[in-house]
C-alpha atoms as a PDB file:
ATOM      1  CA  UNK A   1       5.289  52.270 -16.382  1.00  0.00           C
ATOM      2  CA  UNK A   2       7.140  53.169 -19.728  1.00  0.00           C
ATOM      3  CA  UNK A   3       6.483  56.930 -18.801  1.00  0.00           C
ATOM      4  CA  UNK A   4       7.242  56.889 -15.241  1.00  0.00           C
ATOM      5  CA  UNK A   5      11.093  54.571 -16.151  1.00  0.00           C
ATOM      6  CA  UNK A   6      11.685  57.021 -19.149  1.00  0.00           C
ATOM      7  CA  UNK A   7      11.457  54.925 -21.640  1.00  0.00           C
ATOM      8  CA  UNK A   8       8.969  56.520 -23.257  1.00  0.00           C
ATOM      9  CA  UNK A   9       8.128  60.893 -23.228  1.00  0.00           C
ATOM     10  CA  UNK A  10       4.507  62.120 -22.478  1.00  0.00           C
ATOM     11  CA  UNK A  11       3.187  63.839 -25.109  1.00  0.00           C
ATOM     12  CA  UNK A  12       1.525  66.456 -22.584  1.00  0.00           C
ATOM     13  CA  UNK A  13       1.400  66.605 -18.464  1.00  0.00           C
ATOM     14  CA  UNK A  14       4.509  66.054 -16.343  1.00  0.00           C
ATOM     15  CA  UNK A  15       5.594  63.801 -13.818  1.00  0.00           C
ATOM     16  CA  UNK A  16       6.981  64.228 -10.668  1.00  0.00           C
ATOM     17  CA  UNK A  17       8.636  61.637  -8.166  1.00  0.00           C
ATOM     18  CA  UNK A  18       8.431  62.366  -4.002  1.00  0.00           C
ATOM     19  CA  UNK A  19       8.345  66.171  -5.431  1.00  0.00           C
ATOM     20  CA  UNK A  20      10.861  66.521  -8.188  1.00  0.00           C
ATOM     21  CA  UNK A  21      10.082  67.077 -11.658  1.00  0.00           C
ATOM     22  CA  UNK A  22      11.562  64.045 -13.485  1.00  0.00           C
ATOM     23  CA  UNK A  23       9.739  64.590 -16.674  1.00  0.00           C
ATOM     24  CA  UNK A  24      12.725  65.329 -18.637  1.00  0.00           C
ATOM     25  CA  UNK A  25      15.545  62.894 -17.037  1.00  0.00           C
ATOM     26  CA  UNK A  26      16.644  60.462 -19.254  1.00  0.00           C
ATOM     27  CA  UNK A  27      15.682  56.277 -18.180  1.00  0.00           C
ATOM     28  CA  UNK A  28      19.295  55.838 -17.001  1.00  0.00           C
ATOM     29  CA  UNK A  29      19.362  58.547 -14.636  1.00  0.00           C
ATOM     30  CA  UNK A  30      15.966  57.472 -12.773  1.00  0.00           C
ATOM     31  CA  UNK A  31      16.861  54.471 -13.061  1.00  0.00           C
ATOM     32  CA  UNK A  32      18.924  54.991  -9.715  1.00  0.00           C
ATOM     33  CA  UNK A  33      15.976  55.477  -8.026  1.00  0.00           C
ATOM     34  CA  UNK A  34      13.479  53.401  -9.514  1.00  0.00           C
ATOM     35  CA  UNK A  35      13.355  49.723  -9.266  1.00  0.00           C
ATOM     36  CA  UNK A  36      11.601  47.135 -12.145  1.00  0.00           C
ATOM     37  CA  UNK A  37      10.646  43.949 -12.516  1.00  0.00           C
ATOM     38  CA  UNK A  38       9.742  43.135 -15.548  1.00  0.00           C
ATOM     39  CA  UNK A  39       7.251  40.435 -17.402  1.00  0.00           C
ATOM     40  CA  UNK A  40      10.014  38.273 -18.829  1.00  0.00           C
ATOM     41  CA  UNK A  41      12.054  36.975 -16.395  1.00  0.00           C
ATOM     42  CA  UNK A  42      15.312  37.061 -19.141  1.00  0.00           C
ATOM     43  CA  UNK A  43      15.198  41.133 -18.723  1.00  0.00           C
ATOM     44  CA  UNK A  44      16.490  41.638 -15.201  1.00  0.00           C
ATOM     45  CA  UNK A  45      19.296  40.032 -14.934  1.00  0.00           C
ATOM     46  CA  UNK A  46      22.786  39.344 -16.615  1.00  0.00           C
ATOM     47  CA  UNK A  47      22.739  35.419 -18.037  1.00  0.00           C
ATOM     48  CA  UNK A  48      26.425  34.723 -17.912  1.00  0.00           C
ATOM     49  CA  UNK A  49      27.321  36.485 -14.461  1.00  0.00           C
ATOM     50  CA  UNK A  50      26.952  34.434 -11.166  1.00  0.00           C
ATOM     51  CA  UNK A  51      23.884  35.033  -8.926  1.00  0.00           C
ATOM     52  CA  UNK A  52      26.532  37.137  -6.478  1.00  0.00           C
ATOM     53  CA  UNK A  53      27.700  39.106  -9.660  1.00  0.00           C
ATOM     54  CA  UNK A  54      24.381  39.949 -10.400  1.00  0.00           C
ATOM     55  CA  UNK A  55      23.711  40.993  -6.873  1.00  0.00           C
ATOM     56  CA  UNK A  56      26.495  43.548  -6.447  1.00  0.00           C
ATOM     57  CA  UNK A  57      25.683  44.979  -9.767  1.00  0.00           C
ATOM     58  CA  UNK A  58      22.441  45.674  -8.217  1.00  0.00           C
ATOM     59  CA  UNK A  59      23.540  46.934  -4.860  1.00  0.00           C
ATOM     60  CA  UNK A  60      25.820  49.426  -6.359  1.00  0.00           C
ATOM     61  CA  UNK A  61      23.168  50.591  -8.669  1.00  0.00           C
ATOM     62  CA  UNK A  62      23.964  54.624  -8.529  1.00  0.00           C
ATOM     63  CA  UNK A  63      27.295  54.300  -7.224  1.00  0.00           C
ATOM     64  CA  UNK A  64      30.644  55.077  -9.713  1.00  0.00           C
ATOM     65  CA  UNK A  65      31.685  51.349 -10.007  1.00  0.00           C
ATOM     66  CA  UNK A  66      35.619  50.669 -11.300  1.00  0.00           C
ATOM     67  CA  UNK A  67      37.353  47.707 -12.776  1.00  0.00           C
ATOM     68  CA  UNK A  68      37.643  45.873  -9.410  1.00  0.00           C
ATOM     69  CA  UNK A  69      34.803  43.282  -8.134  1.00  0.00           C
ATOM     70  CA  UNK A  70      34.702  44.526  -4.046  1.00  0.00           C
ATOM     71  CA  UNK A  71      33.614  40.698  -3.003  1.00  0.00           C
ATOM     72  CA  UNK A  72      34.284  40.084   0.578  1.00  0.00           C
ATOM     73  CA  UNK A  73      33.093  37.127   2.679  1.00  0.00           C
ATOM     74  CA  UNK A  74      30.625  38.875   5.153  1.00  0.00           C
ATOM     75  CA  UNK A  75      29.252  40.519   1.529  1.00  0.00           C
ATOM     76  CA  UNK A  76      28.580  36.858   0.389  1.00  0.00           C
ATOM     77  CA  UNK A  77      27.253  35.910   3.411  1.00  0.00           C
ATOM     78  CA  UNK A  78      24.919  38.759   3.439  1.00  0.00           C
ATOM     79  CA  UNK A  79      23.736  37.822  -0.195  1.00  0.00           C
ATOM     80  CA  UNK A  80      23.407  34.451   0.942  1.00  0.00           C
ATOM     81  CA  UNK A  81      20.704  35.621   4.015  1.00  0.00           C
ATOM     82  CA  UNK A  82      19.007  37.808   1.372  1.00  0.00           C
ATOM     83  CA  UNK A  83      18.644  34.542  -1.221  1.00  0.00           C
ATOM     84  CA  UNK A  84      17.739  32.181   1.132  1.00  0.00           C
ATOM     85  CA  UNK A  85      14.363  33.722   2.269  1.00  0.00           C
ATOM     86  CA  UNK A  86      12.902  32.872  -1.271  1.00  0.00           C
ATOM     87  CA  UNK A  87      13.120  29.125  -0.132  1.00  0.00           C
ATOM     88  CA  UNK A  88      14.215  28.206  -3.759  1.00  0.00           C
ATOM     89  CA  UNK A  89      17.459  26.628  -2.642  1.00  0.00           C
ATOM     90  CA  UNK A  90      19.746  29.353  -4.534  1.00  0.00           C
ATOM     91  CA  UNK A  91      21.809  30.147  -1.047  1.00  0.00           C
ATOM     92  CA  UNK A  92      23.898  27.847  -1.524  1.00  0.00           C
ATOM     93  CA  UNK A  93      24.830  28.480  -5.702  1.00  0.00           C
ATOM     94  CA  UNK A  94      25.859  31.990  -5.259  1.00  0.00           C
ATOM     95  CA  UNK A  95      28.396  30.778  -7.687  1.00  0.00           C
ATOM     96  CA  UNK A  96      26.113  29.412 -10.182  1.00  0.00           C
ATOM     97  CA  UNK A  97      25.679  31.509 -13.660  1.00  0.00           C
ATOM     98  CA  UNK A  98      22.247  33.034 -14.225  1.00  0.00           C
ATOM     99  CA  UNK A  99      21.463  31.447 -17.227  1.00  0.00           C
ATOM    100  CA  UNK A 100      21.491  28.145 -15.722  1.00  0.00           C
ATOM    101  CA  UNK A 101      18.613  29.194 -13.307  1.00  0.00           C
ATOM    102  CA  UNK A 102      14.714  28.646 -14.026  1.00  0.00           C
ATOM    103  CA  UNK A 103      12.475  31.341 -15.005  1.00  0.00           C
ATOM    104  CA  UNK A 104      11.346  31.272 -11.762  1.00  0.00           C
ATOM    105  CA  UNK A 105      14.539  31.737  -9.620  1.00  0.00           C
ATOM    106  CA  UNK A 106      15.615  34.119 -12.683  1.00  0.00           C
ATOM    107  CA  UNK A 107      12.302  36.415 -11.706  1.00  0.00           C
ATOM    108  CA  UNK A 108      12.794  35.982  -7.858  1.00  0.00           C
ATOM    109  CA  UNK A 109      16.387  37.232  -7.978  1.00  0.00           C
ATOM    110  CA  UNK A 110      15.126  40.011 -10.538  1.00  0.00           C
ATOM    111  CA  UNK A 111      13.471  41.358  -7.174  1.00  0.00           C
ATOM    112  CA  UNK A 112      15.605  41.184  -5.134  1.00  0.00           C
ATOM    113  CA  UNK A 113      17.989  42.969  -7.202  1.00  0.00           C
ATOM    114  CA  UNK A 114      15.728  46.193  -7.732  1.00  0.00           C
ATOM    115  CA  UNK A 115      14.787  46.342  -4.079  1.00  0.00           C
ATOM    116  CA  UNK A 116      18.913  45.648  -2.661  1.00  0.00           C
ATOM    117  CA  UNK A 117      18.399  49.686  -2.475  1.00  0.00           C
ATOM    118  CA  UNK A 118      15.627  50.512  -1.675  1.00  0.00           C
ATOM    119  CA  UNK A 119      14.164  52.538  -4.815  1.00  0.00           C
ATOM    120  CA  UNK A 120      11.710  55.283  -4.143  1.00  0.00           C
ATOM    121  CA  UNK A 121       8.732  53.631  -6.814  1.00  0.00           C
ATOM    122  CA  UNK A 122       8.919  49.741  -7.690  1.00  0.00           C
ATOM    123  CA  UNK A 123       7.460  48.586 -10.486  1.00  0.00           C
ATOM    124  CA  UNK A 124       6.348  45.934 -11.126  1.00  0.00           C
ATOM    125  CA  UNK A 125       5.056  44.359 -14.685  1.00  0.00           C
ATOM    126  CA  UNK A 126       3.065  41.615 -14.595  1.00  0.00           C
ATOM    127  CA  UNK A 127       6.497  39.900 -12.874  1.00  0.00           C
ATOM    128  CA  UNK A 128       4.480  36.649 -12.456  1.00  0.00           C
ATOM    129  CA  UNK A 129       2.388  36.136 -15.141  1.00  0.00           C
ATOM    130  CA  UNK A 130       5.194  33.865 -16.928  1.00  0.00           C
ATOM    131  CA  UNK A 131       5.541  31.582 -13.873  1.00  0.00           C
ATOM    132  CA  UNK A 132       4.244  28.465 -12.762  1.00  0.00           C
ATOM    133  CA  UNK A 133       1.521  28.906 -10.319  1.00  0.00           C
ATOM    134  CA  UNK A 134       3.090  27.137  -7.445  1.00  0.00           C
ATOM    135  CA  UNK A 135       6.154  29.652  -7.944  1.00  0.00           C
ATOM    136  CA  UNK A 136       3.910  32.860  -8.784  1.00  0.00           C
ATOM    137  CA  UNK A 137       2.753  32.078  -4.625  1.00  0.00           C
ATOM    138  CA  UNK A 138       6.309  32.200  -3.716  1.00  0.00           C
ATOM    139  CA  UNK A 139       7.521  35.249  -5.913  1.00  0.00           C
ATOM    140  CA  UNK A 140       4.286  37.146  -4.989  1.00  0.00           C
ATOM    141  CA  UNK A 141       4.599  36.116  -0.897  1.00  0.00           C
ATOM    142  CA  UNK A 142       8.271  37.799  -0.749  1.00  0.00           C
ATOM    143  CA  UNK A 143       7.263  40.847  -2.876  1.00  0.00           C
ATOM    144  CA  UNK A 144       4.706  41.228  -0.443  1.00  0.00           C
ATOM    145  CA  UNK A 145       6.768  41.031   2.567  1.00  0.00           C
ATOM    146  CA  UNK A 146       9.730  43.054   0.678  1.00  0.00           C
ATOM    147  CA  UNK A 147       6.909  45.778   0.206  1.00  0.00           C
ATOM    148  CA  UNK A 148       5.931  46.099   3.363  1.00  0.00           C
ATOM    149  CA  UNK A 149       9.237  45.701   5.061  1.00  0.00           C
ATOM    150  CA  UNK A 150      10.436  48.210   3.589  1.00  0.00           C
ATOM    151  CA  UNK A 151       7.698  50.732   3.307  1.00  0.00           C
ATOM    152  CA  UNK A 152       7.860  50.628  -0.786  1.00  0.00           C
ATOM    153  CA  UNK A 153       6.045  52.644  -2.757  1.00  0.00           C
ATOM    154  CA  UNK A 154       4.958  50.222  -5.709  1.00  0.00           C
ATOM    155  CA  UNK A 155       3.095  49.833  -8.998  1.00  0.00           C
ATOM    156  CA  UNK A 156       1.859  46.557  -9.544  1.00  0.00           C
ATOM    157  CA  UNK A 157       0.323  45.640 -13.198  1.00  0.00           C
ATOM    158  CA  UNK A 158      -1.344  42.130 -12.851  1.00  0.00           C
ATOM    159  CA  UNK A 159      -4.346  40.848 -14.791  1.00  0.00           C
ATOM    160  CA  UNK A 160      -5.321  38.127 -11.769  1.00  0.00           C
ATOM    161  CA  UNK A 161      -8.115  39.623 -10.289  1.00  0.00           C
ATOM    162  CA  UNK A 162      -7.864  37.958  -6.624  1.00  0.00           C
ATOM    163  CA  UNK A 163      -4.266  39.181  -6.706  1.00  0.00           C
ATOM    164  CA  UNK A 164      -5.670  42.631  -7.002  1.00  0.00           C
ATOM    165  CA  UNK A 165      -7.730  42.776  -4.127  1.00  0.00           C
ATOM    166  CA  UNK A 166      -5.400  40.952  -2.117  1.00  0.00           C
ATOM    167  CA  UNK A 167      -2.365  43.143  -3.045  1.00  0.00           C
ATOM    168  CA  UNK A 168      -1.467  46.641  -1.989  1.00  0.00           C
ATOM    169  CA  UNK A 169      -3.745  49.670  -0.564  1.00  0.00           C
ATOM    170  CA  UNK A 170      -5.409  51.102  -3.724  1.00  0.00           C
ATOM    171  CA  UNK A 171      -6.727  49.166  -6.718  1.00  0.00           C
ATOM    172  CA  UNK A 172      -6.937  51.493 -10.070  1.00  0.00           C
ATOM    173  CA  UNK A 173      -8.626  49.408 -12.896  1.00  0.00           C
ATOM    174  CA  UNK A 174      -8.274  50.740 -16.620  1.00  0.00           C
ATOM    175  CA  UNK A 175      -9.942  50.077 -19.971  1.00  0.00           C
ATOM    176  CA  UNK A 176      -8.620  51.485 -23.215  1.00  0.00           C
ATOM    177  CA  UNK A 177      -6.310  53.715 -21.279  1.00  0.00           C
ATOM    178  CA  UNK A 178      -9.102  55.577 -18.734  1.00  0.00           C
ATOM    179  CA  UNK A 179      -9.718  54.814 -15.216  1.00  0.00           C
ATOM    180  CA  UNK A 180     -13.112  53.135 -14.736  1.00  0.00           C
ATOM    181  CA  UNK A 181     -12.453  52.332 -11.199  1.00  0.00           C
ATOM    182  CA  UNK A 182     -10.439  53.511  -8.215  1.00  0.00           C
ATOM    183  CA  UNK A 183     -10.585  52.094  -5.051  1.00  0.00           C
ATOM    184  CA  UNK A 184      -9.064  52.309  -1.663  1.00  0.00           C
ATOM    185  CA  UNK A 185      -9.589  51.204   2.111  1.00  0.00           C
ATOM    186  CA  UNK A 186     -11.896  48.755   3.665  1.00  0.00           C
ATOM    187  CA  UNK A 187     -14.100  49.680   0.822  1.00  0.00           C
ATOM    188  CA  UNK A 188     -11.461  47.921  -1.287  1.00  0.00           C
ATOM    189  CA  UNK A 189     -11.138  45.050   1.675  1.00  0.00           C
ATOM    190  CA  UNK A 190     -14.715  44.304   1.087  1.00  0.00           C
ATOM    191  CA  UNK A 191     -14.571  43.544  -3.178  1.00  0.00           C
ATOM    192  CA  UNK A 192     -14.708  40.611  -4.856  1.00  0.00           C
ATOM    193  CA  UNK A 193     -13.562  39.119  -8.087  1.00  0.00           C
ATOM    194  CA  UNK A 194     -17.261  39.160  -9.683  1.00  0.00           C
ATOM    195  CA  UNK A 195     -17.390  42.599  -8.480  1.00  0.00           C
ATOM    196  CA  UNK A 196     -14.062  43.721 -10.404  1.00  0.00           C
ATOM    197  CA  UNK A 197     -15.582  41.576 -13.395  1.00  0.00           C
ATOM    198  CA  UNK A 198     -18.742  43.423 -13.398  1.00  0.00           C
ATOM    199  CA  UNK A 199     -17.169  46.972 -13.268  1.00  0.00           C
ATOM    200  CA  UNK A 200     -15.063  45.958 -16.339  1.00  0.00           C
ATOM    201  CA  UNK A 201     -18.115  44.735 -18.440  1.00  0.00           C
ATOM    202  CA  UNK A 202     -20.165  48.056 -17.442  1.00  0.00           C
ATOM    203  CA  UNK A 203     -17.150  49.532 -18.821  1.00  0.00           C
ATOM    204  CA  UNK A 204     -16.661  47.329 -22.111  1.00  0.00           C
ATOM    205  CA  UNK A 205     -20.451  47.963 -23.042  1.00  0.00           C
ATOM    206  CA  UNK A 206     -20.195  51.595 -22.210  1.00  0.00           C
END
């Protein structure tokens, strides 16, 4: 995920994104099309700007932004539509500073904010492997339904297993950076979690 944000160069191949060769762009500039959301639910968002802050930030991710906040009352409404279908009850604390909110609600907003426009990849690290599992559910449901609203291309890292299989069209599994396992279609329908377990200790005693 480092490689394909920029955080990181490769040291050989390239990498291209819906065509282009991005290899050499620097993080901030793919970073207008790319959205992230990250294992720590501290890194996505601003702690001492207001949910609504946070939000237009996001939504004019790319644009040329000047010294004047463009807040109008249909834009807050908007935001407040967006917010409420995580059924965490942060609709109505637009005004509310970040840094006040759980990890949780801090993760939840985190997507929202990278898929406000919707980014040609989303990644996603492990974004709910620090949450409670009752709020993982919730987090993981909308993702799902972002996703697939939207036609998103995404890159999920997770280490839950059933989450794998459940998740997404193709399920690539890796061990000491190679691919032992690529799968795809109903043949990735039909797996199970003691399957994926056995491929990965084939691999481990390899």
């Amino acid at each position: 995920m480092n490689l394909i944000a920029g955080r990181i160069k490769p040291d050989i191949g390239e990498i291209f994104m819906d065509g282009i060769d991005i290899t050499s762009k620097p993080e901030h500039i793919r970073a207008k099309q790319i959205g992230r959301v990250f294992q720590d639910p501290l890194m996505g968002t601003a702690s001492d700007m207001r949910i609504y802050e946070n939000l237009v930030l996001a939504s004019k991710k790319g644009n040329k932004i000047g010294l004047k906040w463009c807040i109008y009352k249909h834009t807050l409404g908007r935001y407040k539509e967006i917010i409420s279908n995580l059924d965490l009850r942060l609709e109505d604390r637009l005004k509310t500073k970040v840094g006040l909110l759980s990890g949780g609600q801090r993760q939840a907003l985190t997507l929202l904010m990278a898929t406000i426009k919707k980014p040609k990849i989303l990644l996603l690290d492990e974004h709910t492997s620090a949450l409670d599992p009752k709020t993982a559910q919730k987090v993981l449901a909308e993702t799902d339904y972002i996703v697939k609203r939207d036609n998103l291309t995404t890159l999920m890292i997770t280490h839950n297993m059933s989450d794998a299989i459940k998740f997404g069209t193709r399920l690539i599994m890796i061990s000491n950076g190679k691919i032992i396992f690529d799968v795809s279609g109903k043949e990735k329908e039909g797996l199970t979690t003691e399957t994926l377990l056995k491929k990965f200790s084939q691999a481990e005693n390899l």
